[in-house]
C-alpha atoms as a PDB file:
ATOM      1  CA  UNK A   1     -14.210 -12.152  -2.285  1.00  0.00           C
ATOM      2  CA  UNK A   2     -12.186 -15.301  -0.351  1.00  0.00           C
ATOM      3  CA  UNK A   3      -9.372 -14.215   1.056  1.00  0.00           C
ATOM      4  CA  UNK A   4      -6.115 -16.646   0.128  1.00  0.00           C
ATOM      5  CA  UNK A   5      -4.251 -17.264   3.115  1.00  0.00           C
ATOM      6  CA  UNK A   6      -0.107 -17.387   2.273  1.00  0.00           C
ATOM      7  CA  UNK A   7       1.893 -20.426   3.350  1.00  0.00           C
ATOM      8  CA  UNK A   8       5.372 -19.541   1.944  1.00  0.00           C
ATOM      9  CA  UNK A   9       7.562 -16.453   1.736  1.00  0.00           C
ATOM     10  CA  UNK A  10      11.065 -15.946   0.469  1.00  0.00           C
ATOM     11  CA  UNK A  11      13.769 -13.980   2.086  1.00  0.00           C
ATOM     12  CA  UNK A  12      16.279 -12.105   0.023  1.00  0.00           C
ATOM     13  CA  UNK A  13      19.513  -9.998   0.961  1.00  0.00           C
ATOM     14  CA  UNK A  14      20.081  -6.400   0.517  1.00  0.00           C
ATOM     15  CA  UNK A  15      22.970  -4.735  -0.308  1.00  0.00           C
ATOM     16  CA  UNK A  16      23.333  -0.903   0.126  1.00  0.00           C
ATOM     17  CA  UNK A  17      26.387   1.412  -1.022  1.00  0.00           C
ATOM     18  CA  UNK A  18      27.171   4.244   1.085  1.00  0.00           C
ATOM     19  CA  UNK A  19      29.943   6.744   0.341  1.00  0.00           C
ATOM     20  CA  UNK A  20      31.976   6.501   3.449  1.00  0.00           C
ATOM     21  CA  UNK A  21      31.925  10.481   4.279  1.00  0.00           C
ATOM     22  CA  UNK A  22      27.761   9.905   3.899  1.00  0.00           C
ATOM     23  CA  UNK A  23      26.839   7.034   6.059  1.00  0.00           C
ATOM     24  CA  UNK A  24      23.116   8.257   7.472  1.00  0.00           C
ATOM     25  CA  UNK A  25      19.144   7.933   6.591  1.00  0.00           C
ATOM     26  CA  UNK A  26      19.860  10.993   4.570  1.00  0.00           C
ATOM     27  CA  UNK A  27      21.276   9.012   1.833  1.00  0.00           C
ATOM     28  CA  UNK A  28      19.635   5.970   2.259  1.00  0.00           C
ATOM     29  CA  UNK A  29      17.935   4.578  -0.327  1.00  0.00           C
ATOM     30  CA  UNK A  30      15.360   2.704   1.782  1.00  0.00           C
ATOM     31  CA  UNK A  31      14.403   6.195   3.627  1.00  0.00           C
ATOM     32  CA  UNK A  32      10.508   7.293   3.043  1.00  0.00           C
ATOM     33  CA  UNK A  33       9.882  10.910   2.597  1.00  0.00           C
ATOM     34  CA  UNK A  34       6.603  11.555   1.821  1.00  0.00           C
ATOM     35  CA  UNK A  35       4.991  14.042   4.451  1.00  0.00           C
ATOM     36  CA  UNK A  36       7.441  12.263   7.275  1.00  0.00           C
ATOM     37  CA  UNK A  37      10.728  10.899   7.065  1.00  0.00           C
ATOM     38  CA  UNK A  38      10.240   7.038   7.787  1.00  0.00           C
ATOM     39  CA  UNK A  39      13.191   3.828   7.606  1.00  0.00           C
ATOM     40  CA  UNK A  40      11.354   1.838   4.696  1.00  0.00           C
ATOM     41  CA  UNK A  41      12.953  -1.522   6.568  1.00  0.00           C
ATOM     42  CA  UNK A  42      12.100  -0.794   9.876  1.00  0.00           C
ATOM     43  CA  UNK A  43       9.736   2.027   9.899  1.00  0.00           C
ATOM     44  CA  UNK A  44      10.945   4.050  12.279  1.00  0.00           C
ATOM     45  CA  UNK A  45      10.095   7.691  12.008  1.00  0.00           C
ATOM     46  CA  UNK A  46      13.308   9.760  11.332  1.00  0.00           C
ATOM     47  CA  UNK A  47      13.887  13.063  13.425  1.00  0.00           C
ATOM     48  CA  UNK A  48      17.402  14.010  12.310  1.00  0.00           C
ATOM     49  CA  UNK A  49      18.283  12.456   9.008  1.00  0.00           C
ATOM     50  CA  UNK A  50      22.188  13.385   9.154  1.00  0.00           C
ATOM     51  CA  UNK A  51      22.500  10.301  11.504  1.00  0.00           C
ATOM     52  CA  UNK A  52      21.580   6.456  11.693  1.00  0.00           C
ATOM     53  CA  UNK A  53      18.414   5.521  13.234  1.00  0.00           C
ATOM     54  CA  UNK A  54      18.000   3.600  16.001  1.00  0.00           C
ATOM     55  CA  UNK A  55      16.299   0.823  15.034  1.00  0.00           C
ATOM     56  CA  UNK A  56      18.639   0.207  12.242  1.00  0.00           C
ATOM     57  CA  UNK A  57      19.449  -3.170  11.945  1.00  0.00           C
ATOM     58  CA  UNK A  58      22.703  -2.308  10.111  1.00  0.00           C
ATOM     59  CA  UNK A  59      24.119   0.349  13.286  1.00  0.00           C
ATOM     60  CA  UNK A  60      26.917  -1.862  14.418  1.00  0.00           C
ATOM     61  CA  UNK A  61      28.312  -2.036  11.145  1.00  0.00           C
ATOM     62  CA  UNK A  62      27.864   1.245  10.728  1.00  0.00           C
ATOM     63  CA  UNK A  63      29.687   2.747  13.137  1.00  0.00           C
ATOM     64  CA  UNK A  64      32.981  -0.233  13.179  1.00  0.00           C
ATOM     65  CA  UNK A  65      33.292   1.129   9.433  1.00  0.00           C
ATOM     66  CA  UNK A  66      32.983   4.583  10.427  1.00  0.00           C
ATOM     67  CA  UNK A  67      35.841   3.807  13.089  1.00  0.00           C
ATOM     68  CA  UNK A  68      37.751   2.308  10.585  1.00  0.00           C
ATOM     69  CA  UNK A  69      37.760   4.670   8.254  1.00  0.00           C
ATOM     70  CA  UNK A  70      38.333   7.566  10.806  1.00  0.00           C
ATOM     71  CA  UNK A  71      41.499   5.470  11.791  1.00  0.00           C
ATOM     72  CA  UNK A  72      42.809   5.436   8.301  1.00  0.00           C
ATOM     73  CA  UNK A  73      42.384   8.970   7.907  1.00  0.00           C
ATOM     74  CA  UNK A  74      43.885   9.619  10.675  1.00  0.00           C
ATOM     75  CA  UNK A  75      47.078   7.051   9.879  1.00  0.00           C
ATOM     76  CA  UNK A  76      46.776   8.157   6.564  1.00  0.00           C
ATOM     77  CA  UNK A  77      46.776   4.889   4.841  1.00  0.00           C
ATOM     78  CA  UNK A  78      43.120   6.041   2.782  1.00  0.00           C
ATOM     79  CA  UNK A  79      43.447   5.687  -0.999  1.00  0.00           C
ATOM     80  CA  UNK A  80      43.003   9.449  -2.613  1.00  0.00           C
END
């Protein structure tokens, strides 16, 4: 069988929705769990699942929302 040999590729953007009290591989939807937790994007094998992995490539956004959002608690300005 020849093997074709690929010359183009599209990217595309994804968009995930976290509920801010629930930001972690937990309740990602990209997160692998077949006999080992695994990141689906970057496939980094997940130890503690009530956190963001390392390698995620969406971390610094991560945790400036999570600062935000602990501020506004704290202030009290969050929307009940």
């Amino acid at each position: 069988m020849a093997q074709v040999k690929k010359t183009e590729y599209f990217e595309t953007d994804v968009h995930l929705c976290f509920d801010p009290d629930f930001i972690d591989c937990k309740h990602c939807p990209l997160l692998i769990t077949y006999s080992r937790q695994t990141c689906g994007l970057t496939g980094e094998l997940i130890t503690n699942d009530k956190c963001v992995g390392n390698w995620c490539p969406f971390l610094d956004e991560v945790i400036e929302f999570q600062i935000n959002h602990e501020l506004k608690r704290i202030k009290g300005d969050e929307k009940k």
